[in-house]
C-alpha atoms as a PDB file:
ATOM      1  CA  UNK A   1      -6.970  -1.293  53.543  1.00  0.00           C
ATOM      2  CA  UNK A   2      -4.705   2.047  52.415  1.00  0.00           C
ATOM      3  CA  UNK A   3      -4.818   4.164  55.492  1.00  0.00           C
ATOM      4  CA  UNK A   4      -2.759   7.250  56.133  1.00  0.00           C
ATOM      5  CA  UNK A   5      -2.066   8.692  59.800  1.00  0.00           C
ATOM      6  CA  UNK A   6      -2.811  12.532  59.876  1.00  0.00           C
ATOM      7  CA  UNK A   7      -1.357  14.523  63.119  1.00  0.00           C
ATOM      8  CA  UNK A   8      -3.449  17.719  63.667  1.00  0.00           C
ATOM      9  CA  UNK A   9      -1.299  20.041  64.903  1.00  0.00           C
ATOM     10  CA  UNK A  10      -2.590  23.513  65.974  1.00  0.00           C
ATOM     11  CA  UNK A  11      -0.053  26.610  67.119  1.00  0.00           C
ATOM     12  CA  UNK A  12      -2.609  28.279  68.654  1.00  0.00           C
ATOM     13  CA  UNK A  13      -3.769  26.473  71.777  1.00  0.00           C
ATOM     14  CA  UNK A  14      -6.058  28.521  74.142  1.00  0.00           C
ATOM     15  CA  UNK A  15      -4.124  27.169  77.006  1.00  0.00           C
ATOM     16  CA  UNK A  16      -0.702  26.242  75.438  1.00  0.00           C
ATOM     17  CA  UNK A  17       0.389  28.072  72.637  1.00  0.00           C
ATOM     18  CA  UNK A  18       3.046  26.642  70.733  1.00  0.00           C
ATOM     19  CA  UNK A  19       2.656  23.591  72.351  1.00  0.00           C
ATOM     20  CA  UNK A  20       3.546  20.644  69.326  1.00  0.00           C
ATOM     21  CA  UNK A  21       7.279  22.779  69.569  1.00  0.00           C
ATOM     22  CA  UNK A  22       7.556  22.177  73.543  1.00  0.00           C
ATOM     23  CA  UNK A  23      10.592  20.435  74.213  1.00  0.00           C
ATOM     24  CA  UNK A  24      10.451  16.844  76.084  1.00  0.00           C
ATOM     25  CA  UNK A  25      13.649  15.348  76.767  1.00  0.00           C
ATOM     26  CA  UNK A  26      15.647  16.918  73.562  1.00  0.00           C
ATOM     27  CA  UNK A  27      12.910  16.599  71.165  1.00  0.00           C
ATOM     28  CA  UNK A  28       9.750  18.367  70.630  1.00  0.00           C
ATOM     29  CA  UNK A  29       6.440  17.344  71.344  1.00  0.00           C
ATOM     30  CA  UNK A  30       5.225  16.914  67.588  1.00  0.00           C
ATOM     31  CA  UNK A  31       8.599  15.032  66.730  1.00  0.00           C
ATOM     32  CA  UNK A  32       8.021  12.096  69.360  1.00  0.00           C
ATOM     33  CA  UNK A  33       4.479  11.646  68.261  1.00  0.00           C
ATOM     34  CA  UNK A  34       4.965  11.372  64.721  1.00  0.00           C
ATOM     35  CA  UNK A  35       8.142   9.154  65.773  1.00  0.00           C
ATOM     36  CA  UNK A  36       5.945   7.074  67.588  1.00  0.00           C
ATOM     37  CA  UNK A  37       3.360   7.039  64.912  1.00  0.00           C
ATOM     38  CA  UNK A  38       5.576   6.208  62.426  1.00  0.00           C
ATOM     39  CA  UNK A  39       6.240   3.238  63.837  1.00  0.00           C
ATOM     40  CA  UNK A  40       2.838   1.481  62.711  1.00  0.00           C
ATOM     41  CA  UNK A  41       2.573  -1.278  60.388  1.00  0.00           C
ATOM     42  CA  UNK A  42      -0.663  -0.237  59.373  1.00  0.00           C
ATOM     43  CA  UNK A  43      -0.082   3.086  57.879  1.00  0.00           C
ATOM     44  CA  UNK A  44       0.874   4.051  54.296  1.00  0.00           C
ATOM     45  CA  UNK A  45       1.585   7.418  55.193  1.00  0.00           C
ATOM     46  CA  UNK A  46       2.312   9.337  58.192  1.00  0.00           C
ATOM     47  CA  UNK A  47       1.637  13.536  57.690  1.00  0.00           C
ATOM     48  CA  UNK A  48       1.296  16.663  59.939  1.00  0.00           C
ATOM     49  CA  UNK A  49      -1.192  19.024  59.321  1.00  0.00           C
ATOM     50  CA  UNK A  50      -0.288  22.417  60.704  1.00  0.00           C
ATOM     51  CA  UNK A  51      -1.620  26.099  60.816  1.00  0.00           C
ATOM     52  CA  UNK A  52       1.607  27.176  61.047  1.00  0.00           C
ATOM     53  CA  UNK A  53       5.145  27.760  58.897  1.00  0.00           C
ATOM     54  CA  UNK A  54       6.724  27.107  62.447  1.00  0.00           C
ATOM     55  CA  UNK A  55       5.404  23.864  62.956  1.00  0.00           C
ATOM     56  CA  UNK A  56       5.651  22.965  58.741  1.00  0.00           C
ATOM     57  CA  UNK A  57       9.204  23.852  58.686  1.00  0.00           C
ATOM     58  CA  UNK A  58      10.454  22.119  62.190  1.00  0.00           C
ATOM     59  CA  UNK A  59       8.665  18.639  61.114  1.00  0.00           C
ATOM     60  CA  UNK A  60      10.392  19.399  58.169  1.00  0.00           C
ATOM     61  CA  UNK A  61      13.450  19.664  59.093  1.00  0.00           C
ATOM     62  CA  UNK A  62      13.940  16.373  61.479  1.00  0.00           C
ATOM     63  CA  UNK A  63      12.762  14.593  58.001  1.00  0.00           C
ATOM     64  CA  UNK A  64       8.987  14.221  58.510  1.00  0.00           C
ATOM     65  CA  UNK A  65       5.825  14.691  56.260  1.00  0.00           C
ATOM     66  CA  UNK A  66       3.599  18.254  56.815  1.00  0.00           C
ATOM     67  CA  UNK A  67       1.005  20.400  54.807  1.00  0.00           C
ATOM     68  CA  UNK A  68       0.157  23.329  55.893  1.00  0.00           C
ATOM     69  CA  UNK A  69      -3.606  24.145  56.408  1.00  0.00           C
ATOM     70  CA  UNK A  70      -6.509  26.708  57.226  1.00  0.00           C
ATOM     71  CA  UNK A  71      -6.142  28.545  60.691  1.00  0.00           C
ATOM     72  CA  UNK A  72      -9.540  28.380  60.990  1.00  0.00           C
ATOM     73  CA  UNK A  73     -10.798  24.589  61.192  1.00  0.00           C
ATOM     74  CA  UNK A  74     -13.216  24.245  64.541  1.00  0.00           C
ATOM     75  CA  UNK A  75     -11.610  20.745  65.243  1.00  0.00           C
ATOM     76  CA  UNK A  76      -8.961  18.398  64.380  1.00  0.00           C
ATOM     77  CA  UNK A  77     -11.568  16.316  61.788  1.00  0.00           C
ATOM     78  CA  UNK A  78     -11.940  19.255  59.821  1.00  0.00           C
ATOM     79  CA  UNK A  79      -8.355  19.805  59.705  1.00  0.00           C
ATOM     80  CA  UNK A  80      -7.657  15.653  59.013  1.00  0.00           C
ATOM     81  CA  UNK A  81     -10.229  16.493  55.977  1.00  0.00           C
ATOM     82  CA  UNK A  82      -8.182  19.619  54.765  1.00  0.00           C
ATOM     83  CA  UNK A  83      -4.379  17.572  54.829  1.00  0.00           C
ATOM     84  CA  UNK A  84      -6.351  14.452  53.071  1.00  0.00           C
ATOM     85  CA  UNK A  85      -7.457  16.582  50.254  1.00  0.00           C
ATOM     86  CA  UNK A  86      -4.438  17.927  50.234  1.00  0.00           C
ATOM     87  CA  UNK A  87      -2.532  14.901  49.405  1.00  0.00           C
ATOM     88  CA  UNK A  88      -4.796  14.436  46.347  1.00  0.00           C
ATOM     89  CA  UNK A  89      -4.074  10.339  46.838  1.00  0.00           C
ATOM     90  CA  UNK A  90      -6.469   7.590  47.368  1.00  0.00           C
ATOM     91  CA  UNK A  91      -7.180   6.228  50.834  1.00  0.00           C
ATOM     92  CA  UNK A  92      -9.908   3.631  52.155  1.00  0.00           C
ATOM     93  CA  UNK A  93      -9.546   5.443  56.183  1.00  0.00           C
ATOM     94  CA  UNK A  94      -7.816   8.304  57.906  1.00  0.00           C
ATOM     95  CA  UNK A  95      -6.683   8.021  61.344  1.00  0.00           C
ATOM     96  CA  UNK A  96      -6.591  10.957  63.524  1.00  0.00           C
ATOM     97  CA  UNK A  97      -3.487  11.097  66.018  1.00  0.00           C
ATOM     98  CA  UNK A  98      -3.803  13.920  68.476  1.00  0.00           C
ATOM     99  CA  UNK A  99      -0.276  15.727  68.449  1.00  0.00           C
ATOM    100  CA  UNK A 100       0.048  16.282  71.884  1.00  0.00           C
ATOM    101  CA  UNK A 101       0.184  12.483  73.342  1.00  0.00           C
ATOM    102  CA  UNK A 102       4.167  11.829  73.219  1.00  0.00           C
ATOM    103  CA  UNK A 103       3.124   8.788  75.062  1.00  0.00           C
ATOM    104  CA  UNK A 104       0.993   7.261  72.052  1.00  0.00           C
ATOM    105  CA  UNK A 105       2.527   3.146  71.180  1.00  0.00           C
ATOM    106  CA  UNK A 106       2.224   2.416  67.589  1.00  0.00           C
ATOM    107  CA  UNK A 107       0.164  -1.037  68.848  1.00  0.00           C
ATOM    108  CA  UNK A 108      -2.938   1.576  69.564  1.00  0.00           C
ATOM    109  CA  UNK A 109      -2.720   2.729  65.737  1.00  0.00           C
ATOM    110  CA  UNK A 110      -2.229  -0.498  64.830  1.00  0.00           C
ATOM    111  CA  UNK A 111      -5.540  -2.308  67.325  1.00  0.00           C
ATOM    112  CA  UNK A 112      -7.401   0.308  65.529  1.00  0.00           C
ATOM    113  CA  UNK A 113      -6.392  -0.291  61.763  1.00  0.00           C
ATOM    114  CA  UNK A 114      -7.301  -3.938  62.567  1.00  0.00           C
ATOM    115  CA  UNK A 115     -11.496  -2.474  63.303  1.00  0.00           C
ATOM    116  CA  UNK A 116     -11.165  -1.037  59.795  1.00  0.00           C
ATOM    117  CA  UNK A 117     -12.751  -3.133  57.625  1.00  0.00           C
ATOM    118  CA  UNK A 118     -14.625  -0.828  54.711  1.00  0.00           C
ATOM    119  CA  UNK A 119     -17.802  -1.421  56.669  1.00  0.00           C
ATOM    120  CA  UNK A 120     -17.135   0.470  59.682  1.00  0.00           C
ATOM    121  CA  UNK A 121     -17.599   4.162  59.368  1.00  0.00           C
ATOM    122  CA  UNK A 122     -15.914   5.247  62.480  1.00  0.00           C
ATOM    123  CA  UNK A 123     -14.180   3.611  64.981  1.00  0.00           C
ATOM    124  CA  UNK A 124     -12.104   5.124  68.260  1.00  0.00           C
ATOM    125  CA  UNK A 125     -10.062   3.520  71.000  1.00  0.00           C
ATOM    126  CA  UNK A 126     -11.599   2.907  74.964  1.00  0.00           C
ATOM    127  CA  UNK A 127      -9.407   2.115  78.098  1.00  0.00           C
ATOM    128  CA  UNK A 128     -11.017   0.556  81.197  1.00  0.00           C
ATOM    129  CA  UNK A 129     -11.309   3.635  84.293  1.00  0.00           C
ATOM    130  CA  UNK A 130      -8.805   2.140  86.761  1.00  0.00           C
ATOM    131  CA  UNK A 131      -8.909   5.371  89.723  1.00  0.00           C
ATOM    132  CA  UNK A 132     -11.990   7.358  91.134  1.00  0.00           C
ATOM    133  CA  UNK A 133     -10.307  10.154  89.995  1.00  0.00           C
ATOM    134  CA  UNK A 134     -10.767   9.418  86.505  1.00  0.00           C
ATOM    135  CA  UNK A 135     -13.961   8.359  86.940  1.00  0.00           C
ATOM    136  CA  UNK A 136     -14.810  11.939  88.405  1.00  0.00           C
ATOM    137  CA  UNK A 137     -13.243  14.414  85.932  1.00  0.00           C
ATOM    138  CA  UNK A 138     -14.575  16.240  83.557  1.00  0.00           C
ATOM    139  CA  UNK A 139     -11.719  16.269  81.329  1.00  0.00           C
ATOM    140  CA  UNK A 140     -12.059  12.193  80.968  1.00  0.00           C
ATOM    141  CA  UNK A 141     -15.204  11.584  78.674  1.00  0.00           C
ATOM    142  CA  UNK A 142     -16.751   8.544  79.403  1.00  0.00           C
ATOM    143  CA  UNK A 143     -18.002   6.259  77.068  1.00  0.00           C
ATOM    144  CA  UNK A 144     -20.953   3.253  77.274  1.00  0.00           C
ATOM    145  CA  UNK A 145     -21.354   0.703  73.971  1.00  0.00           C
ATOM    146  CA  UNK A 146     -23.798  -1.686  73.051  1.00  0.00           C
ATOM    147  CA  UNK A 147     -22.778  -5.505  72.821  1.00  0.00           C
ATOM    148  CA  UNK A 148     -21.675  -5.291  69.124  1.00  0.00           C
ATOM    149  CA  UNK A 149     -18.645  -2.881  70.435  1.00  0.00           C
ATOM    150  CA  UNK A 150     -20.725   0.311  69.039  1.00  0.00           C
ATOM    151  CA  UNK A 151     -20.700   3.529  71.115  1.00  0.00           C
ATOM    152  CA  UNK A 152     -23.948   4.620  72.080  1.00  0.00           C
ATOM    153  CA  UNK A 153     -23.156   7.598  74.118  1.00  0.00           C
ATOM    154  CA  UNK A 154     -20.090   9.992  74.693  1.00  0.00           C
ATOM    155  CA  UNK A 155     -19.987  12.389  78.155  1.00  0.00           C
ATOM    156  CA  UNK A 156     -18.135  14.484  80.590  1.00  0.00           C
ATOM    157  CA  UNK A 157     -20.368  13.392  83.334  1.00  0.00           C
ATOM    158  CA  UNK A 158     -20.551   9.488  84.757  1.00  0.00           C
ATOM    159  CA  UNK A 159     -22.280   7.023  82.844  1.00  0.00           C
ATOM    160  CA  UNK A 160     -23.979   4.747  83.652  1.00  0.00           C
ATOM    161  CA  UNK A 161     -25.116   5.870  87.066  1.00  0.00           C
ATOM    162  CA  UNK A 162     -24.851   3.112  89.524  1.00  0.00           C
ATOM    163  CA  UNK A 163     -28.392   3.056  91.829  1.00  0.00           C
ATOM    164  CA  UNK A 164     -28.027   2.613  95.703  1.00  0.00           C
ATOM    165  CA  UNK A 165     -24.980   2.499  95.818  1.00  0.00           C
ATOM    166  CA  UNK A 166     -22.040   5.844  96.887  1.00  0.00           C
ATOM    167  CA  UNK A 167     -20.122   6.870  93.885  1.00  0.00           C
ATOM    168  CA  UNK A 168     -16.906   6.701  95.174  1.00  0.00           C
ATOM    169  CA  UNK A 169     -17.625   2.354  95.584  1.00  0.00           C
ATOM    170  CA  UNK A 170     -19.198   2.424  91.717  1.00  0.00           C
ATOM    171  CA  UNK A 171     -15.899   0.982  90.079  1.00  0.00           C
ATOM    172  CA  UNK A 172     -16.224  -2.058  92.323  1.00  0.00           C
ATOM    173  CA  UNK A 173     -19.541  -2.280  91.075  1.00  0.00           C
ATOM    174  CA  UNK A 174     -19.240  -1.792  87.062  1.00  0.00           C
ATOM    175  CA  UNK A 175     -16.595  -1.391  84.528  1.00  0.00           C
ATOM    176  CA  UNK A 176     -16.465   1.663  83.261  1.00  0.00           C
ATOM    177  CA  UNK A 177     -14.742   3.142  80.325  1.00  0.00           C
ATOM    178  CA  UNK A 178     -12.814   6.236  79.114  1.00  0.00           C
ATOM    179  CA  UNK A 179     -12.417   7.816  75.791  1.00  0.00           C
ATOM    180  CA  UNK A 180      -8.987   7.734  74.496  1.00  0.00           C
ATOM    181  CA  UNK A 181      -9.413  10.746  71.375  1.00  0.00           C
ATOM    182  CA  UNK A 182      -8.044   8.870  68.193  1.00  0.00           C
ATOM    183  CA  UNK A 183     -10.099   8.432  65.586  1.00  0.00           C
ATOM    184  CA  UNK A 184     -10.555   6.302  62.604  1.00  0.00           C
ATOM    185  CA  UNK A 185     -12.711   7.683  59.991  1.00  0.00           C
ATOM    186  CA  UNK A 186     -13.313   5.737  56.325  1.00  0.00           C
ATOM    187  CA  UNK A 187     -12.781   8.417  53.945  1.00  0.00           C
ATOM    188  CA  UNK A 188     -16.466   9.060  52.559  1.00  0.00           C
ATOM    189  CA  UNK A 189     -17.858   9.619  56.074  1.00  0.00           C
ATOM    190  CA  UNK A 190     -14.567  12.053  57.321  1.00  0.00           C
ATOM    191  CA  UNK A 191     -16.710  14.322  53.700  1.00  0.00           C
ATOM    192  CA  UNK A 192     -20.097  14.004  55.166  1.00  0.00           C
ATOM    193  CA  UNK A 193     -19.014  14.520  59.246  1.00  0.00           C
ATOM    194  CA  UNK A 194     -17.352  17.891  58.065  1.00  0.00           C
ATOM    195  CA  UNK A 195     -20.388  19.266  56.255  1.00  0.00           C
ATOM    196  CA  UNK A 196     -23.058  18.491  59.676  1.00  0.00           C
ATOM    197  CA  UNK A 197     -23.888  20.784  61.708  1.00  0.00           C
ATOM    198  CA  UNK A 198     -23.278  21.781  65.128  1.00  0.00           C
ATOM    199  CA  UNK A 199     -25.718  19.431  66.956  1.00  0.00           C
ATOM    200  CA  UNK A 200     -27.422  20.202  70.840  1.00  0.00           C
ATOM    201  CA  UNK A 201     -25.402  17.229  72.230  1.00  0.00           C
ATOM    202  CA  UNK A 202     -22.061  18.248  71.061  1.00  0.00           C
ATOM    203  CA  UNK A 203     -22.633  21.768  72.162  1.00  0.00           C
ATOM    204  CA  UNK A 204     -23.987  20.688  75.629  1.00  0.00           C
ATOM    205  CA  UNK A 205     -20.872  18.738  76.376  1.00  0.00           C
ATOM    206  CA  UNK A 206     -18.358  19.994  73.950  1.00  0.00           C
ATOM    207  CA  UNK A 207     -17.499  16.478  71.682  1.00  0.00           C
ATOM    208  CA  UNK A 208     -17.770  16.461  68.290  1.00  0.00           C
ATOM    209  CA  UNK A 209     -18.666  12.450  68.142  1.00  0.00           C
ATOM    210  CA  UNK A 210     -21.953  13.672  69.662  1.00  0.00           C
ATOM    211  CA  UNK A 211     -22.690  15.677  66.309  1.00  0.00           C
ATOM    212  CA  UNK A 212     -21.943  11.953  64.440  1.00  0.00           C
ATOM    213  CA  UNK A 213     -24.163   9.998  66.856  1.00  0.00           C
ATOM    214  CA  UNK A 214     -27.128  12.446  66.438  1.00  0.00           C
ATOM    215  CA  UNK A 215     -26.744  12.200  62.726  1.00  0.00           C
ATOM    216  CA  UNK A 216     -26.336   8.679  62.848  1.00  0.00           C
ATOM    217  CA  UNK A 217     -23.385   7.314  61.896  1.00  0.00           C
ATOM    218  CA  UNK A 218     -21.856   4.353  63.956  1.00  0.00           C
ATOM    219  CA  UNK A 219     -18.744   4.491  65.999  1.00  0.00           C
ATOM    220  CA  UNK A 220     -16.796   1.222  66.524  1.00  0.00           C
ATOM    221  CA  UNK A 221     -14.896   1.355  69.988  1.00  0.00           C
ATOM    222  CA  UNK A 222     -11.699  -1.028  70.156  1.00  0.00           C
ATOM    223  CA  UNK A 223     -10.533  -1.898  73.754  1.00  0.00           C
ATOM    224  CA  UNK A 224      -6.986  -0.677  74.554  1.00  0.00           C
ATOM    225  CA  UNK A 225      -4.852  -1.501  78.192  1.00  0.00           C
ATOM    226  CA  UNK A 226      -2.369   1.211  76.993  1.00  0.00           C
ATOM    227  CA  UNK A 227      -2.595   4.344  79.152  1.00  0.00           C
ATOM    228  CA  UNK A 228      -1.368   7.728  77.469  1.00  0.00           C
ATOM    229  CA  UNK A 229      -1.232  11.064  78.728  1.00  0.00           C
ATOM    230  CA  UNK A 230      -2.038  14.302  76.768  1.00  0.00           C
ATOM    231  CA  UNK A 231      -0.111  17.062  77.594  1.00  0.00           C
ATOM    232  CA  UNK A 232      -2.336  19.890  77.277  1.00  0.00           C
ATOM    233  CA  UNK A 233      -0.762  22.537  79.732  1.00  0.00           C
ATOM    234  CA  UNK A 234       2.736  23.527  80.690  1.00  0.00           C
ATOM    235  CA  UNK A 235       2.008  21.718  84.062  1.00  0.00           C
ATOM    236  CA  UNK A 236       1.153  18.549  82.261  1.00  0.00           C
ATOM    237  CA  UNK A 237       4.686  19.394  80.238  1.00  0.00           C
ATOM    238  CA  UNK A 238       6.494  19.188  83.260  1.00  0.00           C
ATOM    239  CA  UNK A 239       5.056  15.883  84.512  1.00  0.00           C
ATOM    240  CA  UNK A 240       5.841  14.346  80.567  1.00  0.00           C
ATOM    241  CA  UNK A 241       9.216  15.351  81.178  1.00  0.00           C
ATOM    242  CA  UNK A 242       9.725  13.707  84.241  1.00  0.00           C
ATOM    243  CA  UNK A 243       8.378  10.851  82.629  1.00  0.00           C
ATOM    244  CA  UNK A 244      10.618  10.578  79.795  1.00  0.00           C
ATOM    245  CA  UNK A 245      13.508  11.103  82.127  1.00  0.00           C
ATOM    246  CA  UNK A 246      12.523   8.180  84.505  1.00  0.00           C
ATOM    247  CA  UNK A 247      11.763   6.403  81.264  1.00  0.00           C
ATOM    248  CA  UNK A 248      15.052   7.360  79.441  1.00  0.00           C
ATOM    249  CA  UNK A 249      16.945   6.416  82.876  1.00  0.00           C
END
């Protein structure tokens, strides 16, 4: 399989503008993911795709691969879809590498590549919930699958719901699992999911793999014990950094 690793990269975050140029330990944000991406075995090519000459020119410059694209793409598969026809080259999947998880191991990139097999049409990575806390944000979507590793729902809330039993016991009581946001897409589909439309599931809870679920298409979920952060505020900045220092120490 020829599979390139595309790193949307956005400069205007709602919450954290300029955010992929945040520094973390000496380097920016978007220069320790692709870093880390680069590492993969799987991967013929590693590229940023940017809104803006900032961002182009700064990968750039510490020797990486970036196109620039639209400002107005409503989510990072759009913009994957944009840098791939771009790069006017030949590839059997596109993976989808969110640039702001500094954290991400090249063995996640590389556990998904090995679910890519020209029949799947989607695939993403799942970690077990280990705290209650996870289990009860919002901002961890949840994920259930059927027994041929398939996801059959995405959601903000809790799922499955545990009967009789108090919520804050139902991890001792079933396995859940979170969604960890990478995404594998074989080239074909990443055409057809851009040109759907909104769906009432992904506008009820916000997730674009709702929209590909109503439509149809099949998501293949790969099992990862790798937990990654992403940094999506300058709080969650600050705790990165302290992680890379306690790492780098």
């Amino acid at each position: 399989m020829k599979i390139i690793g595309i790193i949307p990269a956005r400069y205007a975050s709602t919450r954290f503008p300029g955010k992929p140029l945040a520094d973390i330990g000496g380097q920016s944000m978007i220069e320790r993911v692709y870093k880390q991406v680069k590492k993969s075995r799987a991967l013929s090519k590693v590229v940023v795709a940017t809104d803006h000459e900032l961002i182009y020119n700064h990968v750039k410059k510490f020797g990486g691969d970036a196109c620039m694209t639209s400002t107005n793409h409503p989510s990072g598969t759009d913009r994957c879809y944009e840098a791939l026809m771009l790069g006017n080259e030949n590839y059997d999947y596109a993976i989808n590498i969110q640039g702001d998880e500094p954290f991400i191991q090249a063995d996640q990139i590389d556990l998904l590549a090995a679910n890519l097999d020209g029949q799947t049409q989607l695939a993403t990575l799942i970690k077990k919930v280990d705290t209650y806390e996870q289990l009860n944000s919002n901002s961890e979507v949840k994920v259930t699958f059927n027994t041929a590793n398939e996801a059959l729902y995405f959601s903000r809330a809790i799922i499955p719901y545990v009967q009789k039993v108090d919520v804050t016991q139902w991890l001792s009581h079933y396995e859940f699992y979170k969604h960890v946001g990478m995404y594998a897409y074989r080239t074909d589909v990443l055409r057809e999911i851009t040109m759907l439309k909104l769906s009432s599931l992904e506008q009820a809870e916000s997730l674009e793999q709702l929209r590909w679920l109503e439509h149809g298409y099949k998501i293949k979920v790969a099992k990862t014990t790798v937990e990654t952060m992403c940094v999506d505020t300058p709080e969650e900045l600050e705790i990165a950094r302290k992680l890379f220092a306690k790492m780098e120490s």
